[in-house]
C-alpha atoms as a PDB file:
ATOM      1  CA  UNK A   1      51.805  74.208  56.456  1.00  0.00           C
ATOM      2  CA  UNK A   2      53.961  74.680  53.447  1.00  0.00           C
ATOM      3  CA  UNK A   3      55.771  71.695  51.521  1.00  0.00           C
ATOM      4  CA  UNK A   4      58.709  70.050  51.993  1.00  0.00           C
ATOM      5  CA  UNK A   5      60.279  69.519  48.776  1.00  0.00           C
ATOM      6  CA  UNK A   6      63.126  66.715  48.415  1.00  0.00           C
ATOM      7  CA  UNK A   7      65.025  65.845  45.109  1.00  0.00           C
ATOM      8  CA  UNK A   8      65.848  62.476  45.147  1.00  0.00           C
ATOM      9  CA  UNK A   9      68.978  61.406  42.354  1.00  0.00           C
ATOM     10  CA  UNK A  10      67.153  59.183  39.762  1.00  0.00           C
ATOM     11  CA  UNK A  11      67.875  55.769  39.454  1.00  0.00           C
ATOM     12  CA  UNK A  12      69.129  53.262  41.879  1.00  0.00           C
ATOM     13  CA  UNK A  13      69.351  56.124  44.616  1.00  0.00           C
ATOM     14  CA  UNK A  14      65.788  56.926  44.141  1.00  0.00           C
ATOM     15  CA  UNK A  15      64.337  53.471  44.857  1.00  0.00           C
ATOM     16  CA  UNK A  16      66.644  53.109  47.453  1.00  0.00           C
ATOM     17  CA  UNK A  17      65.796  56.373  49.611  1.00  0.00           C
ATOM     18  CA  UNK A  18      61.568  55.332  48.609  1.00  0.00           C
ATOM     19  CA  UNK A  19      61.783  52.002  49.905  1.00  0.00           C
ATOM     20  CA  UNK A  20      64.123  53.451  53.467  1.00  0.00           C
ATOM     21  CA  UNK A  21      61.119  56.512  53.457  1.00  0.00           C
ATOM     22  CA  UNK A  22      58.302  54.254  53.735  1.00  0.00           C
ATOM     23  CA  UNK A  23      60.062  52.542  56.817  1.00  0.00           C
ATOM     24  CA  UNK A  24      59.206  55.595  59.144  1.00  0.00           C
ATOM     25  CA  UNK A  25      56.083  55.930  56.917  1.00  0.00           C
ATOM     26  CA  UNK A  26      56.378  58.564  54.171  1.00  0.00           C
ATOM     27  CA  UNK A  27      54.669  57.160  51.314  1.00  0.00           C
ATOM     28  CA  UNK A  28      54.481  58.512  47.578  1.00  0.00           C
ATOM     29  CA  UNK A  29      52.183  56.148  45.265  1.00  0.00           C
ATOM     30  CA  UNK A  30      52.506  58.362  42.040  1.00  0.00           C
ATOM     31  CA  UNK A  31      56.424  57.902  41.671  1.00  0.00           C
ATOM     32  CA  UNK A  32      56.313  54.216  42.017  1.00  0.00           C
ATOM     33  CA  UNK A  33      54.782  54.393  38.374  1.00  0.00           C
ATOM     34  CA  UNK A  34      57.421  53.410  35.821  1.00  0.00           C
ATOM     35  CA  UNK A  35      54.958  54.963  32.972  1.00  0.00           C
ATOM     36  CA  UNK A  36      54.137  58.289  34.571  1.00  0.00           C
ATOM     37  CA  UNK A  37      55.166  61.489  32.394  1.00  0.00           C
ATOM     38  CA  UNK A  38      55.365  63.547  35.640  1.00  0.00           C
ATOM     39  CA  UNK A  39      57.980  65.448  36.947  1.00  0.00           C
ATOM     40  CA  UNK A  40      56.695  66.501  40.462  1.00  0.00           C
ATOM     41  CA  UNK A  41      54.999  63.964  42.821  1.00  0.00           C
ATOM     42  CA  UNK A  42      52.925  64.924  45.860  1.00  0.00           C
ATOM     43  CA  UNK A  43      52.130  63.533  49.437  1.00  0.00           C
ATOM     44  CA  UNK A  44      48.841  65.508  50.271  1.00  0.00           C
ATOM     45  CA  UNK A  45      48.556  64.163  53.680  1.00  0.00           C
ATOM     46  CA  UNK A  46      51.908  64.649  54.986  1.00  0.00           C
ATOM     47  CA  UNK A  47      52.742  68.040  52.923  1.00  0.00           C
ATOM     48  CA  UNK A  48      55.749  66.300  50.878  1.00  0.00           C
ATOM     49  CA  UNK A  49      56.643  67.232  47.247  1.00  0.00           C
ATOM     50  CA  UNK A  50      58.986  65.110  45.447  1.00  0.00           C
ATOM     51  CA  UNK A  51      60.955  65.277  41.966  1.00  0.00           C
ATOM     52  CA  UNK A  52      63.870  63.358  40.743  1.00  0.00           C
ATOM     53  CA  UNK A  53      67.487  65.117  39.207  1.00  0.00           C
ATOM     54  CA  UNK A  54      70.008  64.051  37.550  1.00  0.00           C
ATOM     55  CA  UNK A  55      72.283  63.082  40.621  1.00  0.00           C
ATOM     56  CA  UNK A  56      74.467  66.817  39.553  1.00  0.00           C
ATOM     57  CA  UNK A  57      72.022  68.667  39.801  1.00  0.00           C
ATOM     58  CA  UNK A  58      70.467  67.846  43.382  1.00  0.00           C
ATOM     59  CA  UNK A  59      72.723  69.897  45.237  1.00  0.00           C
ATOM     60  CA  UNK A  60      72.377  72.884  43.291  1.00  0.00           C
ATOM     61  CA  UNK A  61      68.346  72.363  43.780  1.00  0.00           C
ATOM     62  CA  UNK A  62      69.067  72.140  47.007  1.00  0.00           C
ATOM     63  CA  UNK A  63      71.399  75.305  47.320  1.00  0.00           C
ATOM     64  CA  UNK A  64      68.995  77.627  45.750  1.00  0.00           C
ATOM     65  CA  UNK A  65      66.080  76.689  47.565  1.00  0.00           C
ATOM     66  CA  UNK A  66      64.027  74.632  44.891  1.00  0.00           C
ATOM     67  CA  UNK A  67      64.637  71.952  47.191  1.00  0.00           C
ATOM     68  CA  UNK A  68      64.628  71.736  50.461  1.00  0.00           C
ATOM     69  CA  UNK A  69      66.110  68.255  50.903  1.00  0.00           C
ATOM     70  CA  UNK A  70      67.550  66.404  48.790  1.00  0.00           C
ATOM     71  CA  UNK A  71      69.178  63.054  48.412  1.00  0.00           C
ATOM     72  CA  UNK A  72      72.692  62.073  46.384  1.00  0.00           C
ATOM     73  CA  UNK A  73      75.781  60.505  46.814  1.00  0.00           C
ATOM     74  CA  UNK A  74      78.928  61.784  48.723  1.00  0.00           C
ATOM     75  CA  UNK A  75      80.850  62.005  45.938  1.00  0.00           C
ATOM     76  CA  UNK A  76      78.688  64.642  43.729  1.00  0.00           C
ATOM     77  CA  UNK A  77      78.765  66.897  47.112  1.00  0.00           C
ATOM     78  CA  UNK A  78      82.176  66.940  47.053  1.00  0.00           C
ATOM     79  CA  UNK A  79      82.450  67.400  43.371  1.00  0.00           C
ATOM     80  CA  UNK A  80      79.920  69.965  42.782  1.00  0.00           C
ATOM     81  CA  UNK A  81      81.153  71.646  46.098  1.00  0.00           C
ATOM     82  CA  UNK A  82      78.003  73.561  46.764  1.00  0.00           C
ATOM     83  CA  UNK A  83      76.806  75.600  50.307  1.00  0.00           C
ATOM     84  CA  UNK A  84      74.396  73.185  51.964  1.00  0.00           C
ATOM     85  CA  UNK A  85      74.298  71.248  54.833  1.00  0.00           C
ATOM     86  CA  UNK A  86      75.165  67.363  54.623  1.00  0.00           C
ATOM     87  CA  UNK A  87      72.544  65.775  57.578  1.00  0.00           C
ATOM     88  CA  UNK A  88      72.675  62.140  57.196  1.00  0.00           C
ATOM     89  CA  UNK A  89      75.002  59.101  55.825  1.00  0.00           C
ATOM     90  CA  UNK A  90      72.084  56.895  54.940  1.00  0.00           C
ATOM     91  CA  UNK A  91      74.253  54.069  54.451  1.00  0.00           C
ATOM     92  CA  UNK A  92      73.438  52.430  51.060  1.00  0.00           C
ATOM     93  CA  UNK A  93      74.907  52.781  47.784  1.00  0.00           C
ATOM     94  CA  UNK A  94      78.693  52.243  49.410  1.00  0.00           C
ATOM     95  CA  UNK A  95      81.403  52.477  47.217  1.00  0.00           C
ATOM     96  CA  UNK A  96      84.908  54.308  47.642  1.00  0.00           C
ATOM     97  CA  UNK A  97      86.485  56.728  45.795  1.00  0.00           C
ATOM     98  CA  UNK A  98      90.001  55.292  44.567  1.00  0.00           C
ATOM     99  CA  UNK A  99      93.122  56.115  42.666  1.00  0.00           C
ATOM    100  CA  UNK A 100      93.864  52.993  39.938  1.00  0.00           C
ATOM    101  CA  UNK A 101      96.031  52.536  37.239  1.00  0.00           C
ATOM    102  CA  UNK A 102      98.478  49.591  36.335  1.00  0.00           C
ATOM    103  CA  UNK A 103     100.899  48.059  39.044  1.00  0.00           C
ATOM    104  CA  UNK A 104     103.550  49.716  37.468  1.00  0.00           C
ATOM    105  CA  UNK A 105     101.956  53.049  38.492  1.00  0.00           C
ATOM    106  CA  UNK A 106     102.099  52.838  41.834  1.00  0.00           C
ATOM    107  CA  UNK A 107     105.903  54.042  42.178  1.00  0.00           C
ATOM    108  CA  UNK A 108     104.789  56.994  40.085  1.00  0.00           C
ATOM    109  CA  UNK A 109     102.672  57.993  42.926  1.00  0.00           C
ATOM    110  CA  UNK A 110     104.803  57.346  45.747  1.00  0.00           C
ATOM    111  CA  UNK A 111     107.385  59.594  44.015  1.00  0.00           C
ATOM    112  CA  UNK A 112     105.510  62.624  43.206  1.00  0.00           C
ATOM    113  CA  UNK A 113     106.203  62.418  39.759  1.00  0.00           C
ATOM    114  CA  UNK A 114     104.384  64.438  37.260  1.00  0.00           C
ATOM    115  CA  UNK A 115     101.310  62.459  35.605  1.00  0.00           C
ATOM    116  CA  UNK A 116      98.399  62.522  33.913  1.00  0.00           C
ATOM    117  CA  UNK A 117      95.142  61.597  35.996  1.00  0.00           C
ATOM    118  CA  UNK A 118      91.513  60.985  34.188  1.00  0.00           C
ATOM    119  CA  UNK A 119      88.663  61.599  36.208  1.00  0.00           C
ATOM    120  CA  UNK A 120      85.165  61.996  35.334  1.00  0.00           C
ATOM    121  CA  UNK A 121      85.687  63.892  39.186  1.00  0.00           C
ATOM    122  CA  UNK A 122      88.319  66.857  38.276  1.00  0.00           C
ATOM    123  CA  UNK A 123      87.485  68.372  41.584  1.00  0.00           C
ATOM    124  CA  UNK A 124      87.925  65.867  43.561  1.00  0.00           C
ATOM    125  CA  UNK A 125      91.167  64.247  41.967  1.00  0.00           C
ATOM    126  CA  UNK A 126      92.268  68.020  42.684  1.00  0.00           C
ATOM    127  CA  UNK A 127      92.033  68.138  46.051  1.00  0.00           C
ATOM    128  CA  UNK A 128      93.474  64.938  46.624  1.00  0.00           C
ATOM    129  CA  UNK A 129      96.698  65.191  44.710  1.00  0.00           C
ATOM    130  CA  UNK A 130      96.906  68.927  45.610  1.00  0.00           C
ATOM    131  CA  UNK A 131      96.229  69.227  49.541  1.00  0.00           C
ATOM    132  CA  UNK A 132      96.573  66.019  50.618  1.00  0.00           C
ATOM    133  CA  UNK A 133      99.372  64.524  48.533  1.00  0.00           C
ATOM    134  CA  UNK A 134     100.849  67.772  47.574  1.00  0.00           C
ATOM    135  CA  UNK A 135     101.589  66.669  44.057  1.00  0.00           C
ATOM    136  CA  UNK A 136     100.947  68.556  40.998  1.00  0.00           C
ATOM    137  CA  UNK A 137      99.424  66.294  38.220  1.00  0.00           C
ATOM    138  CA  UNK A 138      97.613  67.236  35.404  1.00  0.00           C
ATOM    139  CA  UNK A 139      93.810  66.340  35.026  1.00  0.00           C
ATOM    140  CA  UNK A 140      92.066  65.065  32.292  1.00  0.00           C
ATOM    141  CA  UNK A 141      88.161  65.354  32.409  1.00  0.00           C
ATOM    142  CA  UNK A 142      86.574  62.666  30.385  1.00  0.00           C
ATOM    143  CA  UNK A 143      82.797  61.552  30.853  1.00  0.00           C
ATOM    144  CA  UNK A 144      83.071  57.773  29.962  1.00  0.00           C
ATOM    145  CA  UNK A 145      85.003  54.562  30.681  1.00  0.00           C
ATOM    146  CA  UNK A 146      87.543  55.752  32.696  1.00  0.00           C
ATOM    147  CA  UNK A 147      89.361  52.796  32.814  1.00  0.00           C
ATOM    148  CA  UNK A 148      90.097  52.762  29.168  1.00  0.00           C
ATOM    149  CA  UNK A 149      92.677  55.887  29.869  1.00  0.00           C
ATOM    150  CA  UNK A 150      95.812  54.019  31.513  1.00  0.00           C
ATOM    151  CA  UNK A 151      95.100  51.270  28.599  1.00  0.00           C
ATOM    152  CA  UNK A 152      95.469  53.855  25.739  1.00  0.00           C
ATOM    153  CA  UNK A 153      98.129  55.914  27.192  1.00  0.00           C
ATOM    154  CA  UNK A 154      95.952  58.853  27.890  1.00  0.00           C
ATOM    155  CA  UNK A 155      96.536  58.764  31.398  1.00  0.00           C
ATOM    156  CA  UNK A 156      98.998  57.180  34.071  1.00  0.00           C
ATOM    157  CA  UNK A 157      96.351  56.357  36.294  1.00  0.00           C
ATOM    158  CA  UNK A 158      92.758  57.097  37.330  1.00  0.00           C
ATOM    159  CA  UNK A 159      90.198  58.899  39.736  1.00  0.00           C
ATOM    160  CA  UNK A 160      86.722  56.674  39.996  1.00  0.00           C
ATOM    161  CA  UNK A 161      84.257  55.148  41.947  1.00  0.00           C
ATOM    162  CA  UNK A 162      85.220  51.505  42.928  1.00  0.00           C
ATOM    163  CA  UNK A 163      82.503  49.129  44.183  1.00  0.00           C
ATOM    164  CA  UNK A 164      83.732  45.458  43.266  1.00  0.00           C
ATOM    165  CA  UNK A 165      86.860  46.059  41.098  1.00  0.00           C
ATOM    166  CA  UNK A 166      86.101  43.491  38.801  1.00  0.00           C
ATOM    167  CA  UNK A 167      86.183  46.061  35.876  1.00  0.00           C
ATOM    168  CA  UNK A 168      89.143  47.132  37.022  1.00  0.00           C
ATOM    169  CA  UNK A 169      90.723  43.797  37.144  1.00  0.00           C
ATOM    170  CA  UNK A 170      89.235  42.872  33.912  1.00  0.00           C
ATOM    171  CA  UNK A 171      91.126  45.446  32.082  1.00  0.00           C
ATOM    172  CA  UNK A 172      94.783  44.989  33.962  1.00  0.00           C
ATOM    173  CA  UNK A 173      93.754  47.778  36.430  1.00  0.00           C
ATOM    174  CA  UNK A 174      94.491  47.662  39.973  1.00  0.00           C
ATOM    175  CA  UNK A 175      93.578  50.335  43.259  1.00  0.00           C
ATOM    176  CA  UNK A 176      96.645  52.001  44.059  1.00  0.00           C
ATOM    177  CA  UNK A 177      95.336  54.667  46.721  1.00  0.00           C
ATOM    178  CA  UNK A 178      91.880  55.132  48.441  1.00  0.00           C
ATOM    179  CA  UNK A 179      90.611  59.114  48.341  1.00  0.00           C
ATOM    180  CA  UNK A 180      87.548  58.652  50.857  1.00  0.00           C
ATOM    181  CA  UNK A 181      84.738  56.514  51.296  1.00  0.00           C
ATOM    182  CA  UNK A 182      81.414  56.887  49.855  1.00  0.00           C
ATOM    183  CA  UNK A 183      77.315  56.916  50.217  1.00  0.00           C
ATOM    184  CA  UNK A 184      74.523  58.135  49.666  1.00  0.00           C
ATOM    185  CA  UNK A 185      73.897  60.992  52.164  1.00  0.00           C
ATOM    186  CA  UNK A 186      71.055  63.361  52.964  1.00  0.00           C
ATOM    187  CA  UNK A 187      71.552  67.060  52.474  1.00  0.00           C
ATOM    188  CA  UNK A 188      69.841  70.101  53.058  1.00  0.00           C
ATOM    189  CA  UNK A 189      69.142  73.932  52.447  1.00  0.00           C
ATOM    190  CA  UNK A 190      70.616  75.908  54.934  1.00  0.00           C
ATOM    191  CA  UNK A 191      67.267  78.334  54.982  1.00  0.00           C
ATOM    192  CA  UNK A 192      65.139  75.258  55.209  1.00  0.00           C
ATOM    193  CA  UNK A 193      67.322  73.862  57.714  1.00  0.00           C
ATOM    194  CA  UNK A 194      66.130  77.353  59.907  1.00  0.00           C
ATOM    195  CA  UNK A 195      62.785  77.631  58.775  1.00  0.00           C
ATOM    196  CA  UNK A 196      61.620  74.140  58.437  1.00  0.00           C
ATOM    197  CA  UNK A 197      64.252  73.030  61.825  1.00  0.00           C
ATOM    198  CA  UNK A 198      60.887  71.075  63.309  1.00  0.00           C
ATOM    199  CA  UNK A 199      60.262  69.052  60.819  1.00  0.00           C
ATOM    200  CA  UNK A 200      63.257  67.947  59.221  1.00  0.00           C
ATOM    201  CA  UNK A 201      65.134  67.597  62.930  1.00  0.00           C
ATOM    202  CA  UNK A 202      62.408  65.161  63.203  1.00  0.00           C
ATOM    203  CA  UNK A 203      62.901  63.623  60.133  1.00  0.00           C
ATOM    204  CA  UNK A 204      66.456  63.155  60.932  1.00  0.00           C
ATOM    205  CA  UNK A 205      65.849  61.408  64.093  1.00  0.00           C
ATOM    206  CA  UNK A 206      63.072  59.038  62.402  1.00  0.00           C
ATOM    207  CA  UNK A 207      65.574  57.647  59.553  1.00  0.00           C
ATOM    208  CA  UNK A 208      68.580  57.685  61.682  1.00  0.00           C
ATOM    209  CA  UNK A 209      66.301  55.175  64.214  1.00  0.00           C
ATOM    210  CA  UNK A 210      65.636  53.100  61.145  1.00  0.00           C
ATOM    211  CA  UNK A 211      68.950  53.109  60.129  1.00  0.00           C
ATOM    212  CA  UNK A 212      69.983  52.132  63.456  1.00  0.00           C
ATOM    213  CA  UNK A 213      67.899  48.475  63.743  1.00  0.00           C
END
């Protein structure tokens, strides 16, 4: 039997998908230690590899085969926009994807007016002001606080990830629009999926179970 290999985003999501895995009994001692230098971590008995990615990179593990499975949130599938199958919404790490910016912003949007967005999510601010709103904005990658955009001018209003909204509200920032719901969600290789059908339909049906209770 050959391995199944999963790449799990580090962090947060990692622990998370661990804790749900050992529910339907898929164990992995080695990564639960903080001090460990390795990169790959093995379940001998059950033929499992593991290995954590920067959240951006799982799907592109798990598009050219390195992975088989792997585990990330909805909104780096839709951002990195690669060919793999999405299998599972396992539930945790909810947030939503929203448009914000100051009060004042909101008539901007509701007359297709032409304005700067920051996003550290290009792709998906794209789609969303292009096909769904059909209005052409101009986007402004940036890879830190997000919020601080609208403040400095940069920006009319912003693409992010809202959980609470308390930073938002902190800084004068408000949601204006909602793009789409996220969470983390299970994905796989779509030669894997064919190959490996068995044992990952089956491991499908065990965490869906658990998520059901």
């Amino acid at each position: 039997m050959r391995y199944l290999t999963f790449a799990l985003g580090k962090g947060r999501l990692a622990n998370k998908t661990l804790e749900l895995f050992e529910k339907i009994g898929i164990t992995c001692e080695e990564i639960r230690d903080k001090d460990t230098r390795k990169l790959i971590f093995v379940n001998e008995e059950l033929k499992l590899r593991f290995f954590l990615a920067k959240g951006p990179d799982v799907p592109t593990y798990v598009e050219y085969g390195a992975a088989d499975i792997g585990i990330v949130g909805k909104d780096t599938i839709l951002e990195e926009g690669r060919n793999i199958y999405e299998v599972l919404d396992l539930g945790f790490g909810k947030c939503r994807m929203c448009v914000c910016g100051p009060e004042a912003a909101a008539e901007l949007l509701k007359h297709h007016e032409l304005i700067r967005v920051a996003t550290k999510y290009p792709k998906i601010a794209k789609d969303y002001f292009y096909n769904k709103k059909h209005q052409t904005v101009e986007i402004i990658k940036l890879n830190g606080s997000i919020e601080l955009a609208p403040i400095v001018g940069l920006s009319e209003v912003i693409v992010d990830i809202v959980e609470t909204g308390s930073t938002l509200r902190e800084n004068g920032l408000t949601v204006l629009e909602e793009v789409c719901p996220l969470s983390a969600r299970m994905v796989v290789n779509q030669v894997s999926m064919k190959m490996e059908q068995e044992r990952i339909l089956k491991l499908i049906a065990d965490l869906r179970s658990v998520l059901a209770e």
